[in-house]
C-alpha atoms as a PDB file:
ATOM      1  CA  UNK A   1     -15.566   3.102   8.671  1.00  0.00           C
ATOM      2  CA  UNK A   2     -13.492   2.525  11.875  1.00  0.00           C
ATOM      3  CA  UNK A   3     -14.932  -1.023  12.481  1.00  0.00           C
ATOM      4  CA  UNK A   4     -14.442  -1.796   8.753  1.00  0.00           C
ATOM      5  CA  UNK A   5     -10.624  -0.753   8.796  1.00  0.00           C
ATOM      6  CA  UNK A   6     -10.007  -2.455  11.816  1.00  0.00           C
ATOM      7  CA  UNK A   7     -11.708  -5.947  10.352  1.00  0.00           C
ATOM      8  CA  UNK A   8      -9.398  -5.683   7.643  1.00  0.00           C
ATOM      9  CA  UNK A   9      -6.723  -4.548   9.552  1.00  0.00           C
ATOM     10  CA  UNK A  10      -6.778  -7.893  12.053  1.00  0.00           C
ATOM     11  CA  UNK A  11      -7.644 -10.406   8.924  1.00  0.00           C
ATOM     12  CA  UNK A  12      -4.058  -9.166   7.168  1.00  0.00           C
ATOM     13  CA  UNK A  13      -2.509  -9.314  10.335  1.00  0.00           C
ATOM     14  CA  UNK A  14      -3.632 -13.228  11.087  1.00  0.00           C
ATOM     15  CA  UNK A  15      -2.557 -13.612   7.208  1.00  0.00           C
ATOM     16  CA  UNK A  16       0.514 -12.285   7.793  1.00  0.00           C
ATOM     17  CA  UNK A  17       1.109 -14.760  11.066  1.00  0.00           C
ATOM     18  CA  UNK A  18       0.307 -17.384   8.765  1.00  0.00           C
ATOM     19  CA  UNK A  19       2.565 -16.412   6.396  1.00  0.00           C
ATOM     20  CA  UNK A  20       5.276 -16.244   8.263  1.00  0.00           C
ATOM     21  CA  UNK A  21       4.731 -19.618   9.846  1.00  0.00           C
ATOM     22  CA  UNK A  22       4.915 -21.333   6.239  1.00  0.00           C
ATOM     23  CA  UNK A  23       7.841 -20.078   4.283  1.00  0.00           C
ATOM     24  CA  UNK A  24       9.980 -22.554   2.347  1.00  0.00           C
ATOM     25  CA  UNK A  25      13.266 -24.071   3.900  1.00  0.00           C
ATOM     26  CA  UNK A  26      14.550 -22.339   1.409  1.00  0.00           C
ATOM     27  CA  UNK A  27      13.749 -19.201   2.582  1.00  0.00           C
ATOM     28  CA  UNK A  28      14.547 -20.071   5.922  1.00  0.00           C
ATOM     29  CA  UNK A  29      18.540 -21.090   4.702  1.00  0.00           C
ATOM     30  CA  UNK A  30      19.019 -18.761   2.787  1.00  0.00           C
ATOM     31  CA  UNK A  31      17.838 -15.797   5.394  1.00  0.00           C
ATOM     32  CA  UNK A  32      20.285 -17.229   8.243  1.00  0.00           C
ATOM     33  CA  UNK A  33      23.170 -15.952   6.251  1.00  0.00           C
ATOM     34  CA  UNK A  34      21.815 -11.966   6.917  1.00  0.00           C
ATOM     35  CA  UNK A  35      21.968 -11.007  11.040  1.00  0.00           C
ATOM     36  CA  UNK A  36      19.835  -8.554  12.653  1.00  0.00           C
ATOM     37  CA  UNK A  37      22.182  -5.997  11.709  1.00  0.00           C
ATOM     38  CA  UNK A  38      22.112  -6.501   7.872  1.00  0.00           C
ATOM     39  CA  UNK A  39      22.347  -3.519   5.787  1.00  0.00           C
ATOM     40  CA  UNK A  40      19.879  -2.868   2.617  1.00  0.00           C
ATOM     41  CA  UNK A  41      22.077  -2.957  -0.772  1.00  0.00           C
ATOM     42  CA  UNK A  42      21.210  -0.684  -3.494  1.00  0.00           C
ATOM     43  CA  UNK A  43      19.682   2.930  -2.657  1.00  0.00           C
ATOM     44  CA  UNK A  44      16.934   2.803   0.377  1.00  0.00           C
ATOM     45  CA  UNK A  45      17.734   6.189   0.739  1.00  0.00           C
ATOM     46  CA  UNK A  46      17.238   9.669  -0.841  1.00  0.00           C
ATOM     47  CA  UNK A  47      17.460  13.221  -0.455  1.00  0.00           C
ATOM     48  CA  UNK A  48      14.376  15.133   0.366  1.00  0.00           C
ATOM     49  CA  UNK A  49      11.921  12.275   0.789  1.00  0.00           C
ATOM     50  CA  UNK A  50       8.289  12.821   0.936  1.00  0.00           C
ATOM     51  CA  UNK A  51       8.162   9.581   3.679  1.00  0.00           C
ATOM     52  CA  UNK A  52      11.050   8.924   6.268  1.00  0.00           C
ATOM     53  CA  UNK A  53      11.177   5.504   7.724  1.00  0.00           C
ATOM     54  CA  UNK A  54      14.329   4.472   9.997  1.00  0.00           C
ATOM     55  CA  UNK A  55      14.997   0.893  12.210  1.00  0.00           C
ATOM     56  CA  UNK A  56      10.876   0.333  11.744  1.00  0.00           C
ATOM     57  CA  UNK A  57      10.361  -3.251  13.689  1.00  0.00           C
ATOM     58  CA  UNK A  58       7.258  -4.821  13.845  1.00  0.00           C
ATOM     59  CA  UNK A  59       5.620  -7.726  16.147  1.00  0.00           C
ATOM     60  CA  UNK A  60       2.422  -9.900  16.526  1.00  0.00           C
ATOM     61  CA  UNK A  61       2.339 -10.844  20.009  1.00  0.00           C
ATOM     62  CA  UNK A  62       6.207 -12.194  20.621  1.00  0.00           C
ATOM     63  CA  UNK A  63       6.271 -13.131  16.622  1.00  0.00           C
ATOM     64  CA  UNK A  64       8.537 -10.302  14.246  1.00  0.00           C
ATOM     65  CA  UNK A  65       7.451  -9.460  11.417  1.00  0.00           C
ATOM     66  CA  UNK A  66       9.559  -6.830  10.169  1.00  0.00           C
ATOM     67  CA  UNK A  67      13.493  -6.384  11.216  1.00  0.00           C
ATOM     68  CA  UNK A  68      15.077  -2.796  11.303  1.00  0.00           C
ATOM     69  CA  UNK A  69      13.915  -1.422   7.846  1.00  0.00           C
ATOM     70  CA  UNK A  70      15.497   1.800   6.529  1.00  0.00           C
ATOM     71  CA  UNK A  71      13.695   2.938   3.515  1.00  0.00           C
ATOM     72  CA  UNK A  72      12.518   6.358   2.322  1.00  0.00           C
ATOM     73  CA  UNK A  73      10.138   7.464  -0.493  1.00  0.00           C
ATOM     74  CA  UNK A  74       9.670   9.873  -2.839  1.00  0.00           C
ATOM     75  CA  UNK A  75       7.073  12.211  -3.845  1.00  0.00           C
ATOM     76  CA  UNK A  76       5.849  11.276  -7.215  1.00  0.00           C
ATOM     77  CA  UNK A  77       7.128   8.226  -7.458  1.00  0.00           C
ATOM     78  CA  UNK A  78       5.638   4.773  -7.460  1.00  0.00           C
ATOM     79  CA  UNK A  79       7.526   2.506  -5.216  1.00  0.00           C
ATOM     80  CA  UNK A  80       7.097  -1.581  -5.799  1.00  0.00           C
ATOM     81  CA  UNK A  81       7.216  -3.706  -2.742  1.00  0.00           C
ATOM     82  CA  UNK A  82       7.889  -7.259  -3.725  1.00  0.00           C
ATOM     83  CA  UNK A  83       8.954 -10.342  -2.152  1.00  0.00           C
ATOM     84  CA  UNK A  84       7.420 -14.211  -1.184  1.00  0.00           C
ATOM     85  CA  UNK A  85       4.458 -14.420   0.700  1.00  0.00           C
ATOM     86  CA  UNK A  86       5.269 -13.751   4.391  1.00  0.00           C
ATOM     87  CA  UNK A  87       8.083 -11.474   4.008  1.00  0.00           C
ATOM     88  CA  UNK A  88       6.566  -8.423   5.986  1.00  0.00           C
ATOM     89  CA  UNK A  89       5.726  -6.404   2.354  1.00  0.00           C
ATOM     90  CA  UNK A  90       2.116  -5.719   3.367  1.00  0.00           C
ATOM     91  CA  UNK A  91       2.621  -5.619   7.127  1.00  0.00           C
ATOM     92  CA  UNK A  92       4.943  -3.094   6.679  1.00  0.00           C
ATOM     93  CA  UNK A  93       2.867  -1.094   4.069  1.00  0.00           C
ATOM     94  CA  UNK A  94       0.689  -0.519   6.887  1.00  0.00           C
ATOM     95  CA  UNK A  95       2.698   1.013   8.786  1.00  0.00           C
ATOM     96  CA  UNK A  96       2.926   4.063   6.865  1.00  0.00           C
ATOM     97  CA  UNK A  97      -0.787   4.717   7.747  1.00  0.00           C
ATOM     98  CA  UNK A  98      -1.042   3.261  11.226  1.00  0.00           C
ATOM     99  CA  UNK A  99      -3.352   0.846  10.094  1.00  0.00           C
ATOM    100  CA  UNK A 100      -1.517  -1.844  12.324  1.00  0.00           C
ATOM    101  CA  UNK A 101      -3.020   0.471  15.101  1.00  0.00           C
ATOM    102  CA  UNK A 102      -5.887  -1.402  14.806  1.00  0.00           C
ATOM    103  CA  UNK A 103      -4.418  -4.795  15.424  1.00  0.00           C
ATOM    104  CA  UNK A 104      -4.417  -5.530  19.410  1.00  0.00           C
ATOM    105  CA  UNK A 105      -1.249  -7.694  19.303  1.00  0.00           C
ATOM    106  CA  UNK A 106       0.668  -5.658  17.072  1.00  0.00           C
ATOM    107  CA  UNK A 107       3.645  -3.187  17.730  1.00  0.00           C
ATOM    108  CA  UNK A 108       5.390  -1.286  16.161  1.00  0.00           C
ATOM    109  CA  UNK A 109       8.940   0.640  17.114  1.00  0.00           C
ATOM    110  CA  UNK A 110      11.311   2.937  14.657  1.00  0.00           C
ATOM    111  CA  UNK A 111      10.489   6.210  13.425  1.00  0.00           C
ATOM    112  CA  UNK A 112       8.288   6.852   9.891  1.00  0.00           C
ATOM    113  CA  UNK A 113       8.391  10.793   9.024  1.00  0.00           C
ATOM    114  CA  UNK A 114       5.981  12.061   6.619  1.00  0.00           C
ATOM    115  CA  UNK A 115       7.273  14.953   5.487  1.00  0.00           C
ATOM    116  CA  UNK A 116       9.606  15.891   8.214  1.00  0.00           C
ATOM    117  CA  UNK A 117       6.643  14.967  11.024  1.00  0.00           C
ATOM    118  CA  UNK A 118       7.047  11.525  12.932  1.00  0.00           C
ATOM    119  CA  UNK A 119       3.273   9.818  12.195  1.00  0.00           C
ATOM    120  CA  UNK A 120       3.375   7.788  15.363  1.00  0.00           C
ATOM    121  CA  UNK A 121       3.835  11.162  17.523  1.00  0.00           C
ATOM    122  CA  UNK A 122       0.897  11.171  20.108  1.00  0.00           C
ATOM    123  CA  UNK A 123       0.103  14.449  19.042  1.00  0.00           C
ATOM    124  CA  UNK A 124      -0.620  12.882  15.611  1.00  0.00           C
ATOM    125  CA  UNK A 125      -4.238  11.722  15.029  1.00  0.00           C
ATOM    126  CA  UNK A 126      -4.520   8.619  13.618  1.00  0.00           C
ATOM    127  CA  UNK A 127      -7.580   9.426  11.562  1.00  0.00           C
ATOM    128  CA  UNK A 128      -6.306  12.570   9.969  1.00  0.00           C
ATOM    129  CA  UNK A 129      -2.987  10.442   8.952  1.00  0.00           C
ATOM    130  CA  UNK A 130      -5.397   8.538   6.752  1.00  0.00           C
ATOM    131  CA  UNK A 131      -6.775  10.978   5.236  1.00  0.00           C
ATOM    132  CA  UNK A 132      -3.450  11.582   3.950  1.00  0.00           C
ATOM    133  CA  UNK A 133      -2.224   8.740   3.435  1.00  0.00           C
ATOM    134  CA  UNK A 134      -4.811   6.533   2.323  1.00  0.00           C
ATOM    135  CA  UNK A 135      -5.101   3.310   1.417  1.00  0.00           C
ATOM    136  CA  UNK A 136      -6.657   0.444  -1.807  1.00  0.00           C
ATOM    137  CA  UNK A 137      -7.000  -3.097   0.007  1.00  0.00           C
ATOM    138  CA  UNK A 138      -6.708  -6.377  -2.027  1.00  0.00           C
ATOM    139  CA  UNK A 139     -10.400  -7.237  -1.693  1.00  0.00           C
ATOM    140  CA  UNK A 140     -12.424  -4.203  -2.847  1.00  0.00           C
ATOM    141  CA  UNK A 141     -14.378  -2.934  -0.044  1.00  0.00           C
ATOM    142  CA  UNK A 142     -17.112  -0.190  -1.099  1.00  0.00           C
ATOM    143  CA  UNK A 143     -19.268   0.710   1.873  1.00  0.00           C
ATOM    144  CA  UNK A 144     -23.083  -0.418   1.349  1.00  0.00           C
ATOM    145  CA  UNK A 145     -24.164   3.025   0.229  1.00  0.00           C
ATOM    146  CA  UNK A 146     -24.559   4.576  -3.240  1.00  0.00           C
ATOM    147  CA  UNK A 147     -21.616   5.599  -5.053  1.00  0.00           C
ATOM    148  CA  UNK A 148     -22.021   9.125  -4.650  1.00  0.00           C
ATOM    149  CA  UNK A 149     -21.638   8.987  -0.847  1.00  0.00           C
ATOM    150  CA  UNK A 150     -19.177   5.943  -0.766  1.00  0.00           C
ATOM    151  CA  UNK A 151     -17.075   8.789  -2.505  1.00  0.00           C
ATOM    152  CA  UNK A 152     -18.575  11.574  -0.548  1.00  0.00           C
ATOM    153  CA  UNK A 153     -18.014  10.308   2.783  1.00  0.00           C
ATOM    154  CA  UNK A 154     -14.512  11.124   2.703  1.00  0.00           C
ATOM    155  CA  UNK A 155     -14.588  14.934   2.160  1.00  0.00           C
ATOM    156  CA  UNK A 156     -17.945  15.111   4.675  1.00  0.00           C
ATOM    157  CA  UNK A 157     -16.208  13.610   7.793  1.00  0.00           C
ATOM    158  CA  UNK A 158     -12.853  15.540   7.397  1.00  0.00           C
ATOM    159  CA  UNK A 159     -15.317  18.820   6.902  1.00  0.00           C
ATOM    160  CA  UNK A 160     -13.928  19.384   3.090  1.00  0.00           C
ATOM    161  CA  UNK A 161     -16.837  20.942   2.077  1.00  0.00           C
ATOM    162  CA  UNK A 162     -19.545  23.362   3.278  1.00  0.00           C
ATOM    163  CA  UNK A 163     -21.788  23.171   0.040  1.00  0.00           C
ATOM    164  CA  UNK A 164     -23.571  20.326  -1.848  1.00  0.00           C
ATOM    165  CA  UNK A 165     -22.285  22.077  -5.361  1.00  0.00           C
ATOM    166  CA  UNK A 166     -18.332  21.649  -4.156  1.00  0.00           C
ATOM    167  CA  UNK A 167     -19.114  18.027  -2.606  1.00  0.00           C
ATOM    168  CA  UNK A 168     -20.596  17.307  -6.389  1.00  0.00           C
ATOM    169  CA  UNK A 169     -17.485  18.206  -7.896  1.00  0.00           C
ATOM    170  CA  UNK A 170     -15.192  16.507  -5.577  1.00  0.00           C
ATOM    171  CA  UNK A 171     -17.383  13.336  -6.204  1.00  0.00           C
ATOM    172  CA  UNK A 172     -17.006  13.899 -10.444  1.00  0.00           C
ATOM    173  CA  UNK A 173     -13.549  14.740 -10.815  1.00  0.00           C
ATOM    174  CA  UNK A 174     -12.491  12.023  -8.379  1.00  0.00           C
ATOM    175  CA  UNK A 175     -14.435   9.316 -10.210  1.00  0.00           C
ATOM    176  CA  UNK A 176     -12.983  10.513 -13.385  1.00  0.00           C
ATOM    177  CA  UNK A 177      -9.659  10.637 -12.243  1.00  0.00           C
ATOM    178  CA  UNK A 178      -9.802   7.081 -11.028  1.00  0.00           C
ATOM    179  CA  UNK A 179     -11.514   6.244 -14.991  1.00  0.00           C
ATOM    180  CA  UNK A 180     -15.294   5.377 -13.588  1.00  0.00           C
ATOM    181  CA  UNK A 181     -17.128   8.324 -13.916  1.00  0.00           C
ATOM    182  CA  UNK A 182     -18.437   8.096 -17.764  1.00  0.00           C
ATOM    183  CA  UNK A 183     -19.458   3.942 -16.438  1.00  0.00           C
ATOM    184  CA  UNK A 184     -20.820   5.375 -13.425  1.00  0.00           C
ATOM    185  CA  UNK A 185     -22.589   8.938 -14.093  1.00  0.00           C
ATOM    186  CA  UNK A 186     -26.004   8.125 -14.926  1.00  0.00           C
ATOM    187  CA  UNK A 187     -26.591   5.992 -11.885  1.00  0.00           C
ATOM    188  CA  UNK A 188     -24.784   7.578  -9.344  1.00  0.00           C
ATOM    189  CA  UNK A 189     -27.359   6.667  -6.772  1.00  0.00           C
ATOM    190  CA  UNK A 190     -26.452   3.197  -7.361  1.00  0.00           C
ATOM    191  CA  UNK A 191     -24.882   0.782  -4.949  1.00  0.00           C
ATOM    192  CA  UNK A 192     -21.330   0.640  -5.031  1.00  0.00           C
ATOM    193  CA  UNK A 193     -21.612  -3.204  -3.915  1.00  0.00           C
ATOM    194  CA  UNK A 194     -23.508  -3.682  -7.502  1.00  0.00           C
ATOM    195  CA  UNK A 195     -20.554  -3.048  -9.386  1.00  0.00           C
ATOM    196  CA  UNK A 196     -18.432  -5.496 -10.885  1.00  0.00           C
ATOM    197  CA  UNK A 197     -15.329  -6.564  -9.081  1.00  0.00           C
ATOM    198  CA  UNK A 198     -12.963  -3.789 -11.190  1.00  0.00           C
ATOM    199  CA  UNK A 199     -15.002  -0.951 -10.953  1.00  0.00           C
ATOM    200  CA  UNK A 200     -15.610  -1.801  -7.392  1.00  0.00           C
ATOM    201  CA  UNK A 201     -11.828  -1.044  -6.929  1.00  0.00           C
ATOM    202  CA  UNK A 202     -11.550   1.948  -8.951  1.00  0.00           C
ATOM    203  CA  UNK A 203     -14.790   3.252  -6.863  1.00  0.00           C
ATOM    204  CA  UNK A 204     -12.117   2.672  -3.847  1.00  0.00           C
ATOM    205  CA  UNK A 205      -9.646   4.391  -5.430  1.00  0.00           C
ATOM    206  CA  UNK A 206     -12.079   7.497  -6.314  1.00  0.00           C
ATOM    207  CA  UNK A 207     -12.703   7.100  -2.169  1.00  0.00           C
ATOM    208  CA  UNK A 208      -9.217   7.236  -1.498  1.00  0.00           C
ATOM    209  CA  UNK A 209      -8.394  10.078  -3.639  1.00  0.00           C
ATOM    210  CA  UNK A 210     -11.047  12.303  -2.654  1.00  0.00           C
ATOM    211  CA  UNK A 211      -9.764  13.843   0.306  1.00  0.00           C
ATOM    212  CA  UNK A 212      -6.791  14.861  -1.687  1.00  0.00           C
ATOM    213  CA  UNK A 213      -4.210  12.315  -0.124  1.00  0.00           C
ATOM    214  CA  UNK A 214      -0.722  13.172  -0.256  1.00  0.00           C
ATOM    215  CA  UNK A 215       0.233   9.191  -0.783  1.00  0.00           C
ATOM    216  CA  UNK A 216      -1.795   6.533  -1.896  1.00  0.00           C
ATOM    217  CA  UNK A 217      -0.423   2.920  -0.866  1.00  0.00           C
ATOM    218  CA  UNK A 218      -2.104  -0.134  -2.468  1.00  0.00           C
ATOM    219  CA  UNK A 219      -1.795  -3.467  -0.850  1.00  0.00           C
ATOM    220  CA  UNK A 220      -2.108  -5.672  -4.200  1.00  0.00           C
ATOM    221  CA  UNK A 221      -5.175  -4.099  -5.639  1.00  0.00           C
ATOM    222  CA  UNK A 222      -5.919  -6.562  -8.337  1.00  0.00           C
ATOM    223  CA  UNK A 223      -4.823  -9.900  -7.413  1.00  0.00           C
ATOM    224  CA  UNK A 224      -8.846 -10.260  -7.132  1.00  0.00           C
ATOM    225  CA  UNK A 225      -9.259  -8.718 -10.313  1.00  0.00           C
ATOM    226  CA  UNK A 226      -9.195 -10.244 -13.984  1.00  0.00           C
ATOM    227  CA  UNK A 227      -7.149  -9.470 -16.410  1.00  0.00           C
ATOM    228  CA  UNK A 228      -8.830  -6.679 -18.440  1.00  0.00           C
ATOM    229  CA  UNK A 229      -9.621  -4.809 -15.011  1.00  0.00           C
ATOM    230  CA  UNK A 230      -6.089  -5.390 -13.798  1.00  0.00           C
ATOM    231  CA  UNK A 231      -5.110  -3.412 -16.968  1.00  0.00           C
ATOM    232  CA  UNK A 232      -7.054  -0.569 -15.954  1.00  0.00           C
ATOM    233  CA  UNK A 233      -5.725  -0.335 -12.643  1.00  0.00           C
ATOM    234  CA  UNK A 234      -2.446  -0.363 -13.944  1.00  0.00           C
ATOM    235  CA  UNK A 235      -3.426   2.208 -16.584  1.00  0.00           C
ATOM    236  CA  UNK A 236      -4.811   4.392 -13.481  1.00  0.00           C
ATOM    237  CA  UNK A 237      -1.697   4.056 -10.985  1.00  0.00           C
ATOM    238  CA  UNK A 238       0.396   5.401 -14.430  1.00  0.00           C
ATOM    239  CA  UNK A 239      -2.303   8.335 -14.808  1.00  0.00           C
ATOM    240  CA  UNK A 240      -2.374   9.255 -10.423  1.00  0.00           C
ATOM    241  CA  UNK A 241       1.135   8.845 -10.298  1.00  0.00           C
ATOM    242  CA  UNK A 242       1.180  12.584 -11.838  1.00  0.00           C
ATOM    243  CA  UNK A 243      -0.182  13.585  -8.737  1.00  0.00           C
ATOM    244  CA  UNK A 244       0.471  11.028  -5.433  1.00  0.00           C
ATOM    245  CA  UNK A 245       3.184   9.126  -4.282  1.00  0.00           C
ATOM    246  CA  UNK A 246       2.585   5.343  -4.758  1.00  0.00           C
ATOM    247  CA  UNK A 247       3.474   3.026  -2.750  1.00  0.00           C
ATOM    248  CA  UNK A 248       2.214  -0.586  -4.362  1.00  0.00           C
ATOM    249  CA  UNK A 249       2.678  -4.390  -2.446  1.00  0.00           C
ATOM    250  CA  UNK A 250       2.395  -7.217  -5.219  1.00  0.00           C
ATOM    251  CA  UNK A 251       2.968 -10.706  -5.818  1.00  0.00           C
ATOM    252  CA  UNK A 252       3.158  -9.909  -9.441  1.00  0.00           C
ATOM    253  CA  UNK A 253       7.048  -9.509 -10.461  1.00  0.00           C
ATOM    254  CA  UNK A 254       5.287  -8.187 -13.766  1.00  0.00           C
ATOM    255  CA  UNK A 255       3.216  -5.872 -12.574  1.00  0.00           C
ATOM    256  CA  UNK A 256       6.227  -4.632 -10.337  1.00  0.00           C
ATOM    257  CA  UNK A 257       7.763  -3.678 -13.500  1.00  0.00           C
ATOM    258  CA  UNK A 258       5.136  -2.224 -15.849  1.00  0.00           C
ATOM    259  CA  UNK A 259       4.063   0.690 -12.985  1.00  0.00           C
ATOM    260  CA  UNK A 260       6.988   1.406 -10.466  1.00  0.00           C
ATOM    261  CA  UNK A 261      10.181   3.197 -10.830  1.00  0.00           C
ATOM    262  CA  UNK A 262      11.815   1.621  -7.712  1.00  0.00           C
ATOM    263  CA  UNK A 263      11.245  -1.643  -5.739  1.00  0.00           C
ATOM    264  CA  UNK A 264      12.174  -2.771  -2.880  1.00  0.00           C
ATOM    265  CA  UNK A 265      12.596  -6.472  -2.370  1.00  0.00           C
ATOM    266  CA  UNK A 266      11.661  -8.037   1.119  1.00  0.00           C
ATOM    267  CA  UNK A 267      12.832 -11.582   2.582  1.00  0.00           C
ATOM    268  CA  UNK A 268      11.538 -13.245   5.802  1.00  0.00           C
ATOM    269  CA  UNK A 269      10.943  -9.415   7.514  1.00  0.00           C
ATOM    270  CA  UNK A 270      14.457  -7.786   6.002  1.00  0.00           C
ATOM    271  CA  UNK A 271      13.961  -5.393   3.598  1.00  0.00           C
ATOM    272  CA  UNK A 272      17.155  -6.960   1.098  1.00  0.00           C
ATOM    273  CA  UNK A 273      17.401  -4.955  -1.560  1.00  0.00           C
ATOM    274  CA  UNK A 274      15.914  -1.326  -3.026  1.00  0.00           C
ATOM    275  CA  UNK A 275      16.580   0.181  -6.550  1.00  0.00           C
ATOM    276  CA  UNK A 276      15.594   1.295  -9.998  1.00  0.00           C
ATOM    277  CA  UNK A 277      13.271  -1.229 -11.274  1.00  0.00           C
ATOM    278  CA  UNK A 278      15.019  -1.891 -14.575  1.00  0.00           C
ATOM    279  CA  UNK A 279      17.938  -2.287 -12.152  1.00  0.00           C
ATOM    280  CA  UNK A 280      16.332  -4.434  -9.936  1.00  0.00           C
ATOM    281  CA  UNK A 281      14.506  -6.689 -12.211  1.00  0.00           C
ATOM    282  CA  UNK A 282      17.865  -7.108 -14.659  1.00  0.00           C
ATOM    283  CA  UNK A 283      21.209  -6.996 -12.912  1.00  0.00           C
ATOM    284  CA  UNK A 284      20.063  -7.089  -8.700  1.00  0.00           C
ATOM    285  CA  UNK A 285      22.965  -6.479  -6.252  1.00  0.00           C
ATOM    286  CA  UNK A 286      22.119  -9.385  -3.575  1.00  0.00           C
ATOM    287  CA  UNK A 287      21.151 -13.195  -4.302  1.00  0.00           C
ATOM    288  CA  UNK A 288      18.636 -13.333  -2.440  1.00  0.00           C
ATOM    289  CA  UNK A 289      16.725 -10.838  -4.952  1.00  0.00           C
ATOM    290  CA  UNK A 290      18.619 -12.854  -7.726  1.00  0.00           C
ATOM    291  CA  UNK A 291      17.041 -16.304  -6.614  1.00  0.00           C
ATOM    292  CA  UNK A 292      13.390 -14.552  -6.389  1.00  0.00           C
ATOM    293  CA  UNK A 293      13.296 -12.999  -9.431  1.00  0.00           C
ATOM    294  CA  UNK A 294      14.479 -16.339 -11.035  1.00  0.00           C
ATOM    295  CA  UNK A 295      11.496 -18.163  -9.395  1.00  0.00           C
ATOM    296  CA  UNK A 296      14.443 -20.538  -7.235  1.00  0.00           C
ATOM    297  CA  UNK A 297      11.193 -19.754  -4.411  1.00  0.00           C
ATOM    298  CA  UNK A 298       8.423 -17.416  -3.734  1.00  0.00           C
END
């Protein structure tokens, strides 16, 4: 599981590089008007926030990423992270989980709190953060194993469970919560790589969820996805929102607004603007989130 995360981790991060080395000229005009001490406009921050984060920078090697973001999250609430390719969205997604721990050339610098405790204390264990805060990657990414213990593995590492009857029911009500279990139940011994593409995803998400996570973040689940399954995803994030914090990174401006409350709009690294997403998406405070949402780039 730790090779696989770290795979994924260092293939985003040379994305990301790679992102950041093609913006538009646009993008690149338009960002020279906002120094390195540019404020957020709108509301980054809230009273009584499930996650903290404060002047979080990010590098590859002697390449930033992400400059001085001040952002903070509720519990509850699904959160939108939007913005062109390159702008730091997904980089700094993982940063909530330490996944960017994994990446040899990355560092990170600022303080995230999740729920009062700074995650990148040393006396925090990187492993146990993830079980907390877990996370849905873009491509799905079942382990080769049946879909009983791709959901089971979870709960049996972390020690969850003393008894096959409780690890049962963890393994049923998480693949109903995440919609698969009546699609799944009769073949439970299965392979999880044998499902199709969507179900695949939600078997990720019944992964996730199964350790009882207090935040689920979700870097563009379904951009592999078709339409119908994208639906269902969407349906899902509406129905686990009840539960977890959500904290979603998508290209889709659309999707953005059919299953967040806020957003927060990211340019070249800067986090530019954060608000309702009605707000947002209809009368937004900066141009820069103006032009975006506009289609003037992206």
């Amino acid at each position: 599981m730790a090779g696989m995360n770290k795979m994924a981790g260092e293939n985003q991060a040379q994305e990301s590089v790679n992102s950041l080395t093609a913006v538009s000229m646009l993008g690149h005009e338009s960002i020279e008007t906002i120094d390195e001490n540019y404020e957020t406009v709108g509301s980054p921050l809230l009273d009584d926030p499930l996650v903290k984060c404060r002047n979080v920078n990010v590098h590859y090697g002697e390449k930033q990423a992400i400059f001085n973001v001040n952002i903070d999250i509720a519990k509850n609430e699904v959160i939108a992270m939007i913005g062109p390719s390159g702008c730091g969205k997904s980089t700094f997604l993982r940063c909530i989980n330490r996944m960017n721990d994994t990446i040899d050339i990355c560092r990170v610098s600022g303080d995230i709190e999740l729920e009062g405790q700074d995650i990148y204390n040393r006396s925090v264990d990187a492993v146990e953060l993830r079980a907390r805060v877990g996370i849905v990657f873009q491509k799905p990414n079942p382990f080769p194993k049946s879909i009983y213990e791709n959901v089971a593995y979870g709960p049996r590492i972390h020690g969850l469970v003393n008894r096959k009857s409780d690890l049962d029911d963890i393994v049923e009500n998480s693949l109903k919560r995440a919609g698969l279990w009546d699609e799944v139940k009769d073949d439970l011994d299965g392979s999880g790589t044998g499902l199709s593409g969507g179900q695949q995803q939600r078997l990720c998400i019944a992964r996730t969820i199964a350790v009882s996570p207090d935040i689920i973040l979700m870097d563009e689940p379904c951009s592999a996805l078709d339409p119908i399954a994208t639906a269902r995803i969407e349906q899902l994030i509406a129905e686990l929102s009840k539960n977890y914090t959500i904290a979603i990174v998508t290209h889709s401006m659309q999707q953005a607004a059919r299953v967040s409350s806020r957003t927060a709009y990211f340019h070249l690294g800067k986090l530019i603007e954060v608000g309702e997403t009605e707000v947002v998406f209809t009368r937004p405070l900066h141009s820069l989130t103006e032009a975006y949402i506009t289609g003037r780039f992206g």
